[in-house]
Structures are given as C-alpha cells and as structure tokens.
PDB file of N, CA and C in Angstrom:
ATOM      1  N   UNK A   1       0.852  -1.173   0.000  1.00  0.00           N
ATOM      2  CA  UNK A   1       0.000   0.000   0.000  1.00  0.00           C
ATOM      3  C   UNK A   1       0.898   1.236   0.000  1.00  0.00           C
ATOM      4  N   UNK A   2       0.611   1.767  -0.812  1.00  0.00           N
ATOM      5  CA  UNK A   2       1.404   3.444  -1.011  1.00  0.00           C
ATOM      6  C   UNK A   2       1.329   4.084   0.400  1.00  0.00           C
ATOM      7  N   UNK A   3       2.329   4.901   0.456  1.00  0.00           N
ATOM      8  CA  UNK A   3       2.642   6.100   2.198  1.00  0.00           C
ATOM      9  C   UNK A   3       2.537   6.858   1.122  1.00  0.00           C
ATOM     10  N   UNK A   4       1.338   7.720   1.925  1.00  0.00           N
ATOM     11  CA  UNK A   4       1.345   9.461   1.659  1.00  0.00           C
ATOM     12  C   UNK A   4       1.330  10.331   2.788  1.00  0.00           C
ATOM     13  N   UNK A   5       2.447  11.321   2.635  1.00  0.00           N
ATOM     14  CA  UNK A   5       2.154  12.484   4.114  1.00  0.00           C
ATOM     15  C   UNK A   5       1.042  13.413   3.076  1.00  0.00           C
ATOM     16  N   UNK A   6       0.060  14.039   4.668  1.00  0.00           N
ATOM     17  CA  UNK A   6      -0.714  14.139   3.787  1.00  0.00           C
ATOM     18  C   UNK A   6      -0.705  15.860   5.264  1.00  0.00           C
ATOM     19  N   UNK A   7      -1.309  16.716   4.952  1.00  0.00           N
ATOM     20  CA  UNK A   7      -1.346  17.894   5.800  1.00  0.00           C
ATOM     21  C   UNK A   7      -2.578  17.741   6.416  1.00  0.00           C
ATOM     22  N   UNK A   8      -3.203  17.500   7.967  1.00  0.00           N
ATOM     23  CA  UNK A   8      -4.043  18.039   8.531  1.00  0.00           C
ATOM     24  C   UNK A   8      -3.959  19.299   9.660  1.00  0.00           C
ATOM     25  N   UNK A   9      -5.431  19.787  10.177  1.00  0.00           N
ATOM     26  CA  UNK A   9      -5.335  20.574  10.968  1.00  0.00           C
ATOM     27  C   UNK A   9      -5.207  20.132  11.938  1.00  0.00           C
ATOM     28  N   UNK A  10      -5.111  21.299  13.422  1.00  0.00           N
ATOM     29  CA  UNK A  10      -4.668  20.539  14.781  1.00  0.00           C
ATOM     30  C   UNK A  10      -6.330  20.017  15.047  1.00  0.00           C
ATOM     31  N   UNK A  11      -7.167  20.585  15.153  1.00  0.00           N
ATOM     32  CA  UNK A  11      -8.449  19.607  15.024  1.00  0.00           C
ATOM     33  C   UNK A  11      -8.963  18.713  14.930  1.00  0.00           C
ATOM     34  N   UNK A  12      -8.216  18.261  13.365  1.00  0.00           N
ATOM     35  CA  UNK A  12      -8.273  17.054  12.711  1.00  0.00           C
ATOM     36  C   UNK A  12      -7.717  15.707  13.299  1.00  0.00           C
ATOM     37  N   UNK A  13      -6.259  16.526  13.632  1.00  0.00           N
ATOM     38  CA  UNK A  13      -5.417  15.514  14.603  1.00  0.00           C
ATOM     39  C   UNK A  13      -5.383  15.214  15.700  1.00  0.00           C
ATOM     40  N   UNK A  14      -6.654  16.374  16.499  1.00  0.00           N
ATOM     41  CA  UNK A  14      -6.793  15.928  17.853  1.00  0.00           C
ATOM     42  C   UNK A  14      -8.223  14.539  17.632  1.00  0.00           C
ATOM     43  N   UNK A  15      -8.769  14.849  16.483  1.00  0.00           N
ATOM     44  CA  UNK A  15     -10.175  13.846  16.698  1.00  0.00           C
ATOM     45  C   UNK A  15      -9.772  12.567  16.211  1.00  0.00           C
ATOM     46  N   UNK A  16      -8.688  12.314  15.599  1.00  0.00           N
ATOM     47  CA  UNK A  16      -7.857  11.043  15.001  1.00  0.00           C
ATOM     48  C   UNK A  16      -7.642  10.553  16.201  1.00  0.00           C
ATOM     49  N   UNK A  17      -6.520  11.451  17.157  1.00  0.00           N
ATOM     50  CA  UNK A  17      -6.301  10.820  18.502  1.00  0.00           C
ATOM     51  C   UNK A  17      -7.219  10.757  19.573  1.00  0.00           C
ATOM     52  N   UNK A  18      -8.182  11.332  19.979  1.00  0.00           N
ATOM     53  CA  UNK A  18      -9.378  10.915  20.302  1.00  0.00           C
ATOM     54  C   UNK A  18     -10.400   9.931  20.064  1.00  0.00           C
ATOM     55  N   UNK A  19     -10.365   9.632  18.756  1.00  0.00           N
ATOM     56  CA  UNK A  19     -11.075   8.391  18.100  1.00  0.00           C
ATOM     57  C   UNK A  19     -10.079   7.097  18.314  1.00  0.00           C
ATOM     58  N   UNK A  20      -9.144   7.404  18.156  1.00  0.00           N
ATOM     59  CA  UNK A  20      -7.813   6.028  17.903  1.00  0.00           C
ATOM     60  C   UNK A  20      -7.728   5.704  19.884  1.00  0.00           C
ATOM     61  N   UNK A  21      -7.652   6.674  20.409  1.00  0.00           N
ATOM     62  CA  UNK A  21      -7.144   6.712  22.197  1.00  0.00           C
ATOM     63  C   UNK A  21      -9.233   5.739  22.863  1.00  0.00           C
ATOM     64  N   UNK A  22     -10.132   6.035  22.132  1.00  0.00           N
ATOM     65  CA  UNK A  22     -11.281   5.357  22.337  1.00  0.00           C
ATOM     66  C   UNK A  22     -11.901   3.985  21.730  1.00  0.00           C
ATOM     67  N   UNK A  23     -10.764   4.201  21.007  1.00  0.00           N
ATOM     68  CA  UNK A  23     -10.723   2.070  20.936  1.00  0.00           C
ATOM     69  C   UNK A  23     -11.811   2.485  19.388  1.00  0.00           C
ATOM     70  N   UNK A  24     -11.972   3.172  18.651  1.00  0.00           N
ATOM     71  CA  UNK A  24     -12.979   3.373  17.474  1.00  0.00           C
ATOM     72  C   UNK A  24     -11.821   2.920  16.505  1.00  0.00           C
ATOM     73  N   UNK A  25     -10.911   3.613  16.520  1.00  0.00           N
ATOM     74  CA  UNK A  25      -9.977   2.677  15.099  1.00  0.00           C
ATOM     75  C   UNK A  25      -8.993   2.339  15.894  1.00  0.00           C
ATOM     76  N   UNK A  26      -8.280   1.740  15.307  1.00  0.00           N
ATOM     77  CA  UNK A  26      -6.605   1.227  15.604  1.00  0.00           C
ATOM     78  C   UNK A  26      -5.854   2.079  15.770  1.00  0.00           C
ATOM     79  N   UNK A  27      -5.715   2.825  14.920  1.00  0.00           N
ATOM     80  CA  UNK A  27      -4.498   3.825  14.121  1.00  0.00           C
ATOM     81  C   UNK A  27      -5.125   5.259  13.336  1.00  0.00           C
ATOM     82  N   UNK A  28      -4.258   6.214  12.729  1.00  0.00           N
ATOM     83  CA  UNK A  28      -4.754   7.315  11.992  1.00  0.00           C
ATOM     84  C   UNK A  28      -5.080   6.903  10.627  1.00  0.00           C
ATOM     85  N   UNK A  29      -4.023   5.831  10.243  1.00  0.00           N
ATOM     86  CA  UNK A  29      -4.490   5.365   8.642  1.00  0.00           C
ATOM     87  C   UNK A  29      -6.290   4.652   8.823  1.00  0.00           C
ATOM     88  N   UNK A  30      -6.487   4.312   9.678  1.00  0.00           N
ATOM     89  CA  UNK A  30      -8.025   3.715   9.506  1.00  0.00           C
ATOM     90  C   UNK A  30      -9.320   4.973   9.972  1.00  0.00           C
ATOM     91  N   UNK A  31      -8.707   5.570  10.237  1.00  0.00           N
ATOM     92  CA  UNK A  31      -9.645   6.753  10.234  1.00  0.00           C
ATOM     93  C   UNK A  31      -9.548   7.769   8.981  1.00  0.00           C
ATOM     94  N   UNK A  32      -8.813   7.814   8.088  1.00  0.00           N
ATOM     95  CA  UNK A  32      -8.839   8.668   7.164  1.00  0.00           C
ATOM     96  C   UNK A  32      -8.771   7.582   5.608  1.00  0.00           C
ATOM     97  N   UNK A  33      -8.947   6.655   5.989  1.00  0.00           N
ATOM     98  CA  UNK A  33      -9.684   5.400   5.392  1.00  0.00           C
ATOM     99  C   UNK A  33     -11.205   5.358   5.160  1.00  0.00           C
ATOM    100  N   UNK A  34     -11.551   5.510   6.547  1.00  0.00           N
ATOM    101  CA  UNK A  34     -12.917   5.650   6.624  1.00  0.00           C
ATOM    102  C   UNK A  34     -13.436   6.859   6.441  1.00  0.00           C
ATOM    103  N   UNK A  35     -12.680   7.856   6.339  1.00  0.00           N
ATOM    104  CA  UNK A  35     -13.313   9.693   5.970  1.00  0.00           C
ATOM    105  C   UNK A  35     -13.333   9.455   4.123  1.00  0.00           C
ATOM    106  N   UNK A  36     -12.414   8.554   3.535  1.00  0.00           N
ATOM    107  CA  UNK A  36     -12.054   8.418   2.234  1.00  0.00           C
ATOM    108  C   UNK A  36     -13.638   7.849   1.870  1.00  0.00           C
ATOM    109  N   UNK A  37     -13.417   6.486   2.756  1.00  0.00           N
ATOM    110  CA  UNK A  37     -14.606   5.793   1.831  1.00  0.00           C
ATOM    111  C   UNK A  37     -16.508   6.594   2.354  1.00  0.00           C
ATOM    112  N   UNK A  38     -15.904   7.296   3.323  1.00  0.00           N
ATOM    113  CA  UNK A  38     -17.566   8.228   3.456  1.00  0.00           C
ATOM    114  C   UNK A  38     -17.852   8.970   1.802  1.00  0.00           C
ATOM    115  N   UNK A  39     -16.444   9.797   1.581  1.00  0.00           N
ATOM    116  CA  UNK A  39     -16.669  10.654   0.608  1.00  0.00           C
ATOM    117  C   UNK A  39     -16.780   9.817  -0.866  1.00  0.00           C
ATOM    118  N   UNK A  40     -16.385   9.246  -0.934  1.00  0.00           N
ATOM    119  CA  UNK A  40     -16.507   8.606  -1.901  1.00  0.00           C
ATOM    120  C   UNK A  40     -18.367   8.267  -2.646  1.00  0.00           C
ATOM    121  N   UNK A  41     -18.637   7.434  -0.870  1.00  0.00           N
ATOM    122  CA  UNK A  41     -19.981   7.457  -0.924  1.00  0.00           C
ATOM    123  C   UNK A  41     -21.108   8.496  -1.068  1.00  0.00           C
ATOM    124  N   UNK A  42     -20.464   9.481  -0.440  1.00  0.00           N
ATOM    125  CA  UNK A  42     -20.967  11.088  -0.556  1.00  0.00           C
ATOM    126  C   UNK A  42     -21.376  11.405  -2.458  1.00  0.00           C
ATOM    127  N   UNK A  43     -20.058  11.280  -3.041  1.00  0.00           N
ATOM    128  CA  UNK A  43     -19.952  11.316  -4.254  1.00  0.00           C
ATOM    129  C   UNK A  43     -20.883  10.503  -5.264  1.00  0.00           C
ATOM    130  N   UNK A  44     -20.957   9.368  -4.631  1.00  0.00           N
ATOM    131  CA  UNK A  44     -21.521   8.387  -5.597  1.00  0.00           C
ATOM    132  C   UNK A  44     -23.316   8.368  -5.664  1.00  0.00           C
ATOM    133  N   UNK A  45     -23.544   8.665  -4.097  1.00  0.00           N
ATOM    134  CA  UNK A  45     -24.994   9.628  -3.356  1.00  0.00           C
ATOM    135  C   UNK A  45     -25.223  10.477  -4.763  1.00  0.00           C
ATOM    136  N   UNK A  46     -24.166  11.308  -4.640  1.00  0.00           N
ATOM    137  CA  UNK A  46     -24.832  12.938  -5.236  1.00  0.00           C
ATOM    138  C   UNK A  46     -25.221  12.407  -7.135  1.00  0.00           C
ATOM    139  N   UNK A  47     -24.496  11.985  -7.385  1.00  0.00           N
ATOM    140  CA  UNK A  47     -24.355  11.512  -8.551  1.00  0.00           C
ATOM    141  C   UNK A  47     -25.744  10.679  -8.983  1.00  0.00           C
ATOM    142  N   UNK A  48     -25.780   9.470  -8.022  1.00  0.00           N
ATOM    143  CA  UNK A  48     -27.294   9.455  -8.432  1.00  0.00           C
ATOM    144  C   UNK A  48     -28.251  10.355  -8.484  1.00  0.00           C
ATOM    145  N   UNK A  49     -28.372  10.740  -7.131  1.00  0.00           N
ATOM    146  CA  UNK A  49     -29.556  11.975  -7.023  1.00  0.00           C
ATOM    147  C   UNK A  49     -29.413  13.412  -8.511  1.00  0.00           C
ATOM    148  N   UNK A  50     -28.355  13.353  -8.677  1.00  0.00           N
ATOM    149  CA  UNK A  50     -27.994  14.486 -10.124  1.00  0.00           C
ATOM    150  C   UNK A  50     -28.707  13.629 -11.631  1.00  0.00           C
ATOM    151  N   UNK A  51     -28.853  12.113 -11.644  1.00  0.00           N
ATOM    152  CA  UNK A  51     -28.420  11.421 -12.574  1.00  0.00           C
ATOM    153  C   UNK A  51     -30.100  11.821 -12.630  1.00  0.00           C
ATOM    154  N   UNK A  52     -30.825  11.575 -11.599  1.00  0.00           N
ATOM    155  CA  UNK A  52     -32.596  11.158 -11.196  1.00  0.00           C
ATOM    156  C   UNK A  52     -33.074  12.682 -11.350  1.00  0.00           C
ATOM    157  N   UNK A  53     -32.338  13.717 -11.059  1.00  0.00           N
ATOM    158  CA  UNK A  53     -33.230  14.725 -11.462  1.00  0.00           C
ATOM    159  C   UNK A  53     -32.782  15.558 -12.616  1.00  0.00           C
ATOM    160  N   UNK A  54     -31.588  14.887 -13.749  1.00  0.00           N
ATOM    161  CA  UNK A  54     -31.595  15.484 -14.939  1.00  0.00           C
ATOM    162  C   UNK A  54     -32.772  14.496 -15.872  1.00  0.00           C
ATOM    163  N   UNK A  55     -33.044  12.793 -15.268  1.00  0.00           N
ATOM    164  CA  UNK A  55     -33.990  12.165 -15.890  1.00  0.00           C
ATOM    165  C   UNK A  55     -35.136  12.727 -15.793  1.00  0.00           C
ATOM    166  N   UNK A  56     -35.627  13.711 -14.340  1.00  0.00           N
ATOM    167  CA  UNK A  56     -37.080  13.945 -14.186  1.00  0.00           C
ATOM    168  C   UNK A  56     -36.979  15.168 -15.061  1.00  0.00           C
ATOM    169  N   UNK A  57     -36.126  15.971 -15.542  1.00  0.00           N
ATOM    170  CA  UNK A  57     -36.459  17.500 -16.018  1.00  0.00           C
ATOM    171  C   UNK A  57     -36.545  16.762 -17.660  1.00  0.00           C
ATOM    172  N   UNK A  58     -36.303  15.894 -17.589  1.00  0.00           N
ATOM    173  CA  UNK A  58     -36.165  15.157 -19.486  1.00  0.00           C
ATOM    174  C   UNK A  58     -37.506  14.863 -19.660  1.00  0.00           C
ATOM    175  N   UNK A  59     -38.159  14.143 -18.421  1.00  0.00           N
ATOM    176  CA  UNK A  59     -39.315  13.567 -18.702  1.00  0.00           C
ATOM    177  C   UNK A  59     -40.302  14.724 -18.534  1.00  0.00           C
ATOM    178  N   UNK A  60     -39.980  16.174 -18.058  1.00  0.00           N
ATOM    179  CA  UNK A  60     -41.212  16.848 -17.686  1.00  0.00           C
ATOM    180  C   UNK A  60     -40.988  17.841 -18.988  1.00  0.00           C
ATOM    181  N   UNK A  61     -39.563  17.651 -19.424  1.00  0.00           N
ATOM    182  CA  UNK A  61     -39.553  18.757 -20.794  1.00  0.00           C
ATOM    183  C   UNK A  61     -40.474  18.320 -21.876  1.00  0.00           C
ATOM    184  N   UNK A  62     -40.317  16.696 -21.834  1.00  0.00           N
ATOM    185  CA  UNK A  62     -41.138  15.879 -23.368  1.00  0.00           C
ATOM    186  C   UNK A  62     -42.993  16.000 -22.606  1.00  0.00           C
ATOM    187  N   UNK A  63     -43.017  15.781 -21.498  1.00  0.00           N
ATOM    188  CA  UNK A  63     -44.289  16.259 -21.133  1.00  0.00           C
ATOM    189  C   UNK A  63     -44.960  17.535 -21.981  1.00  0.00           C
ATOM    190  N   UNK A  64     -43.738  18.656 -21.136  1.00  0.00           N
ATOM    191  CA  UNK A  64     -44.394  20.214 -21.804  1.00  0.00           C
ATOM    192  C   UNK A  64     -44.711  19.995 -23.542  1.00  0.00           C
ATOM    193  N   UNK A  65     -43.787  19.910 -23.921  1.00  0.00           N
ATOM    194  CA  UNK A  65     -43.902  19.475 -25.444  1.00  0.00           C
ATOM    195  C   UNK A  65     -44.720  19.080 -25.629  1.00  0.00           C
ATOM    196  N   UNK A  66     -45.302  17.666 -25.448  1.00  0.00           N
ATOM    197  CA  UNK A  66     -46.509  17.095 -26.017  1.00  0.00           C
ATOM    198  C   UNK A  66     -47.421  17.558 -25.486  1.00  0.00           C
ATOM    199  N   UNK A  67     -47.715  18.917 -24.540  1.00  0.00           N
ATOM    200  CA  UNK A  67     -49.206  19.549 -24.009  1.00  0.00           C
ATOM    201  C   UNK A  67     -49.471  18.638 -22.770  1.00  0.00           C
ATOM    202  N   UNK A  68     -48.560  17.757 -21.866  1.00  0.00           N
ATOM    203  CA  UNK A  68     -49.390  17.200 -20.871  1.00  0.00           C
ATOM    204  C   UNK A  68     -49.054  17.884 -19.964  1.00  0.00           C
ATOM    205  N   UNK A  69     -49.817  18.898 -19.537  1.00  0.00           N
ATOM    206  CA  UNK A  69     -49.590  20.073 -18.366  1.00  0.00           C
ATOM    207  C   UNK A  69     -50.645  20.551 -18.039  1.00  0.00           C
ATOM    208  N   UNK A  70     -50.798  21.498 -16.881  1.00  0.00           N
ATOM    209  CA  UNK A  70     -51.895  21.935 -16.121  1.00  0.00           C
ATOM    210  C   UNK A  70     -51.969  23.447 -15.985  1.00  0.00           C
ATOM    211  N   UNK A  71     -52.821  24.035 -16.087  1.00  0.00           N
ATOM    212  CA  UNK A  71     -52.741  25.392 -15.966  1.00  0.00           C
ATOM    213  C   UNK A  71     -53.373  26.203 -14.801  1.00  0.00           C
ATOM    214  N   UNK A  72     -52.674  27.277 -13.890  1.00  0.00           N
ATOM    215  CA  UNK A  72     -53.500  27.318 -13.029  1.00  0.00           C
ATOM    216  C   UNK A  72     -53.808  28.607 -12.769  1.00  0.00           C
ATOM    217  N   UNK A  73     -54.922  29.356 -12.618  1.00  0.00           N
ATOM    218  CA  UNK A  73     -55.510  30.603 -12.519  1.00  0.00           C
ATOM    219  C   UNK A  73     -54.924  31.642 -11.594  1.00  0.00           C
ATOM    220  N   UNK A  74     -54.366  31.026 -10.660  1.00  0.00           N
ATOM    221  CA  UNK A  74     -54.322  31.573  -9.039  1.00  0.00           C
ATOM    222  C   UNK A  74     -53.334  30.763  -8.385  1.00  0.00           C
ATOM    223  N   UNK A  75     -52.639  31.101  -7.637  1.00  0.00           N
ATOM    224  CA  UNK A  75     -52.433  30.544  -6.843  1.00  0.00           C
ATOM    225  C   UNK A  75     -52.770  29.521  -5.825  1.00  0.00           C
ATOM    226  N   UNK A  76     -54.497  29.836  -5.356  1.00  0.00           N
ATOM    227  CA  UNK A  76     -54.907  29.744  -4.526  1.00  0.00           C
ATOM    228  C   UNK A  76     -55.473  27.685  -5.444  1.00  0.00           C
ATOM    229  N   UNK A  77     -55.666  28.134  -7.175  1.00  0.00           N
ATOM    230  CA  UNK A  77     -56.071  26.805  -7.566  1.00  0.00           C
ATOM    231  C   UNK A  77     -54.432  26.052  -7.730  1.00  0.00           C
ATOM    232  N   UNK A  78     -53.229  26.862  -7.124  1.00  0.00           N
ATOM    233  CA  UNK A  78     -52.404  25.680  -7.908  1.00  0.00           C
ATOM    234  C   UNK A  78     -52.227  25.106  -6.401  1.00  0.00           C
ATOM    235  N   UNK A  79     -52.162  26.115  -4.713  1.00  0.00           N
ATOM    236  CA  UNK A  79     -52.258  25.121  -3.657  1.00  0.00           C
ATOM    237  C   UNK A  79     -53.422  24.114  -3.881  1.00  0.00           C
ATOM    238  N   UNK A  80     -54.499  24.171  -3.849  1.00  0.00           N
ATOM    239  CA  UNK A  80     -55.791  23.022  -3.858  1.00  0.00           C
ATOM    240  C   UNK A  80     -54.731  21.675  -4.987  1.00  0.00           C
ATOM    241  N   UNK A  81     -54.804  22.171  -6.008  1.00  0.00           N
ATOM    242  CA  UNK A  81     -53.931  21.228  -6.581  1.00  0.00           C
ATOM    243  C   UNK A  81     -53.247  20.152  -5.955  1.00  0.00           C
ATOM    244  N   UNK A  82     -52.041  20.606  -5.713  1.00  0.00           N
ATOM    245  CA  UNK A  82     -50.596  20.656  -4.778  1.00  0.00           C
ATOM    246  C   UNK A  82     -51.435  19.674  -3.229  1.00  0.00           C
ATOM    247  N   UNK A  83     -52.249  20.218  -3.231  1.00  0.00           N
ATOM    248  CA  UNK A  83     -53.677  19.877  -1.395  1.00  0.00           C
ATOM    249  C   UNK A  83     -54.211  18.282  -2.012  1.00  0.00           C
ATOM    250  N   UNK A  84     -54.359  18.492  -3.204  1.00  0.00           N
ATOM    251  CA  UNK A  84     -55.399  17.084  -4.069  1.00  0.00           C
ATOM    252  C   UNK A  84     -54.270  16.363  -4.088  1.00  0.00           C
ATOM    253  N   UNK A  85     -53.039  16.188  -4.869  1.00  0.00           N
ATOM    254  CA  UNK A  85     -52.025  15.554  -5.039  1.00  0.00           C
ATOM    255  C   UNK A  85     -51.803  14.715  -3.362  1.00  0.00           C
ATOM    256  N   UNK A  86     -51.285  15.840  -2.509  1.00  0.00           N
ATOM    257  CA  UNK A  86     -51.112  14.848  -1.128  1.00  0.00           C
ATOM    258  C   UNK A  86     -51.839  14.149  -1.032  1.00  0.00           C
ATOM    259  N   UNK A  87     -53.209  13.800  -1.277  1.00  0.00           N
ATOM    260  CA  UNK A  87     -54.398  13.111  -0.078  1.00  0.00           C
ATOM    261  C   UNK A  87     -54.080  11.782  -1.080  1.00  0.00           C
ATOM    262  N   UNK A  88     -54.202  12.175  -2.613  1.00  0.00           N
ATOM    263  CA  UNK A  88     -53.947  11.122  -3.475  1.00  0.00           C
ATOM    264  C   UNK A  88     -52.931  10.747  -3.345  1.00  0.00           C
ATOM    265  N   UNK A  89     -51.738  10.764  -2.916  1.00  0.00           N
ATOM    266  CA  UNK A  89     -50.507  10.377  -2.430  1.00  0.00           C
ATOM    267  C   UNK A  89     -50.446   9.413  -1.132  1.00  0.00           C
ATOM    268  N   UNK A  90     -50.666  10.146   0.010  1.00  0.00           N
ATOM    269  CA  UNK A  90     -50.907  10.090   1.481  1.00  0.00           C
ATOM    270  C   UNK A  90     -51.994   8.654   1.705  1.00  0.00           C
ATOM    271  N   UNK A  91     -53.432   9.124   0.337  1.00  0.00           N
ATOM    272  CA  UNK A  91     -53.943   8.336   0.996  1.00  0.00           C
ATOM    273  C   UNK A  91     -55.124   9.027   2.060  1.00  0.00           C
ATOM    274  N   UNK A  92     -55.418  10.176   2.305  1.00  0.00           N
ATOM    275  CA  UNK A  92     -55.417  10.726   3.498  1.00  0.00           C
ATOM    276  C   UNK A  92     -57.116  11.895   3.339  1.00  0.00           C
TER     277      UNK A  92
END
C-alpha cells in the first residue's frame, strides 16, 4: 500500500487521537480510510440523485412538449392542486 504524508489541521489531529485513544480505530491510517470511503460514498450519493433529477427535467420537458400540463388561474387553484395531489398520495 502506497505512504502518503498528507497535511491536517490541529483539530483534525486531535479527533484522530481521540477516536484512535477510544478504541474506534486502531491507528490514523483507519480513520482517514474511513473519511475516504464516506466521501466517496458522498460522491456516488450525489451523482445518483444528479443522474434522477436530470432524468425527471427530461421527462417533464417531453411532457411540456406534447401539451401534458396543467394550468393554473391563481395561486390559490395551484395550492388546492398541490392539497389534491397529497391526499392522493398520502392516501389521506
């Protein structure tokens, strides 16, 4: 496995030794192991959620296009709307 010095803050290095001195990791390499593979997951999170709402703006653009949309007078008819949707959702 590759050695990298790598720069943290005194912060950083007090919660390494705080975490490592409480029996949570072994060592500093398994704590910035585990900050690695959070972000990673962080990354891979966002990426879906980016992937799911460039699919929903695709599917609501070909919507607009073909006229399947709603029009609403007021405000007051697009909450009732928005009010109808929950219960039909909810159930409720």
């Amino acid at each position: 496995m590759p050695t990298r010095n790598v720069v943290i803050t005194a912060h950083q290095s007090e919660l390494i030794d705080q975490w490592v001195a409480a029996g949570d990791y072994q060592n500093a390499s398994e704590v910035l192991r585990e900050g690695l593979r959070l972000v990673e997951q962080n990354k891979i999170e966002f990426e879906a959620r980016l992937q799911a709402l460039r699919q929903a703006t695709h599917v609501g653009l070909v919507d607009m296009e073909a006229g399947r949309f709603d029009s609403f007078d007021s405000p007051q008819a697009l909450r009732a709307h928005f009010a109808a949707m929950g219960t039909e959702v909810l159930g409720t």
